[in-house]
Protein backbone atom coordinates (compact mmCIF):
# COMPACT_ATOMS: atom_id res chain seq x y z
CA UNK A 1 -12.40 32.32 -34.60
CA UNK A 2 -12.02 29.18 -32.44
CA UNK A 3 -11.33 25.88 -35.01
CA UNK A 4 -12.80 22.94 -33.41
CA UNK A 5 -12.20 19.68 -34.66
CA UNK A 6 -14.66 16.55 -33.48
CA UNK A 7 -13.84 12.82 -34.08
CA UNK A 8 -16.74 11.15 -34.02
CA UNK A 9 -18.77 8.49 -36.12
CA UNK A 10 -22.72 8.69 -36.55
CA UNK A 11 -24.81 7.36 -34.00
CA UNK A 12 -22.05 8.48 -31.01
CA UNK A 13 -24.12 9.79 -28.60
CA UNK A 14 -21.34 10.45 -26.46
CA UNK A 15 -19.88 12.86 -29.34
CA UNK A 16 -23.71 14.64 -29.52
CA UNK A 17 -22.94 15.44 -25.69
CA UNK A 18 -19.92 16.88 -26.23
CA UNK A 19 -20.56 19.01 -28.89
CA UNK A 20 -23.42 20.27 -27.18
CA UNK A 21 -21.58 21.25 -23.83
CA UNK A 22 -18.50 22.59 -25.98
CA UNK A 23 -21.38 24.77 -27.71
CA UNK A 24 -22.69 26.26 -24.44
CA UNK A 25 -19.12 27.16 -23.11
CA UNK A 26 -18.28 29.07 -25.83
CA UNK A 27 -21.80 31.10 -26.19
CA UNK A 28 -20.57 34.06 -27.49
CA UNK A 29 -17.41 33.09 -28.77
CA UNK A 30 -17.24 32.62 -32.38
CA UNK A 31 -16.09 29.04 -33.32
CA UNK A 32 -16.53 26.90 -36.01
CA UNK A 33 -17.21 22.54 -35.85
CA UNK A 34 -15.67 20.24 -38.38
CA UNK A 35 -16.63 16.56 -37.48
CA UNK A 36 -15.00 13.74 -39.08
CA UNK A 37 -15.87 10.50 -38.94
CA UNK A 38 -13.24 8.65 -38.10
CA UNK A 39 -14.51 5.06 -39.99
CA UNK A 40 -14.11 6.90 -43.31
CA UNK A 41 -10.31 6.56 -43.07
CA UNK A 42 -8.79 3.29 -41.49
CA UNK A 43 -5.82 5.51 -39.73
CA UNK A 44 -7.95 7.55 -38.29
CA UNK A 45 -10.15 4.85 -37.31
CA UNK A 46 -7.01 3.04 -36.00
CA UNK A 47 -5.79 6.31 -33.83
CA UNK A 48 -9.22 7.53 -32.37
CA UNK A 49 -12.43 5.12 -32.74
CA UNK A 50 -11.67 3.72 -29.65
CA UNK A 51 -11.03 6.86 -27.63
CA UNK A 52 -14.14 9.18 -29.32
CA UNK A 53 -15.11 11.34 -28.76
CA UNK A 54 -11.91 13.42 -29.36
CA UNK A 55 -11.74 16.96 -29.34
CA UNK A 56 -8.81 19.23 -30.99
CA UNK A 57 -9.16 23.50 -30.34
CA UNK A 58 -7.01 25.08 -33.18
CA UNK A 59 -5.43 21.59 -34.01
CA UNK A 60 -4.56 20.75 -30.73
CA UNK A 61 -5.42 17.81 -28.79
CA UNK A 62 -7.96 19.33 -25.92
CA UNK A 63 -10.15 16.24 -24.60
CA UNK A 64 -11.00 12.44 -25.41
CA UNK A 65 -14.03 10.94 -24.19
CA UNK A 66 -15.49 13.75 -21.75
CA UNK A 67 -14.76 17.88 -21.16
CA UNK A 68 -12.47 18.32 -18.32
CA UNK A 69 -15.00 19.35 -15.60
CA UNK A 70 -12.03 21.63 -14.06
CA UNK A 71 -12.80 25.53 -15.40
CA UNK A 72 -13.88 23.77 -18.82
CA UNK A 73 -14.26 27.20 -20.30
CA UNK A 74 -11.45 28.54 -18.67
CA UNK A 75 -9.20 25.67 -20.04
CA UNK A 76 -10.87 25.86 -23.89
CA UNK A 77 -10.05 29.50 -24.31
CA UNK A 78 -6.82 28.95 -22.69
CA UNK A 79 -6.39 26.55 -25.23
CA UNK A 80 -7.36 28.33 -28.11
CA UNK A 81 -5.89 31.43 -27.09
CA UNK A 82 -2.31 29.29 -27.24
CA UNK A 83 -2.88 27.99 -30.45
CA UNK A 84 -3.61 31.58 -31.81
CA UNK A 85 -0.16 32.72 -30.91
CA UNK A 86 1.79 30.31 -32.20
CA UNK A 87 -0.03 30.76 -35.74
């Protein structure tokens, strides 16, 4: 199971995008979304509202703002393939 983590706050359409094009990549693969909104805590809002939205695969940092275009699902299954093996 691929964790993926989404800072975001409500209304951020650029956070909508993501998830959507992070949901298409992995068709197939089974993952699972947490979104937090990052204005319910003032750290978080202090580390990330600027910078959503911000994407961690298996509690690692993977993107801020945009997908890397470059093999986007090559790189997220990379990713959470990495993560896996150091669990």
């Amino acid at each position: 199971m691929i964790r993926l983590t989404l800072m975001s706050r409500p209304g951020c359409h650029l956070c909508e995008e993501m998830r959507r094009e992070v949901d298409a990549l992995l068709a197939g693969e089974p993952h699972e979304w947490e979104v937090v909104d990052v204005d319910t805590d003032p750290e978080l809002a202090r580390r990330y509202g600027d910078s959503i939205p911000v994407l961690f695969v298996n509690g690692h940092l993977f993107a801020k703002i945009r997908v890397p275009r470059l093999s986007s699902k090559l790189r997220l299954m990379r990713s959470a393939s990495a993560s896996r093996a150091e669990a």
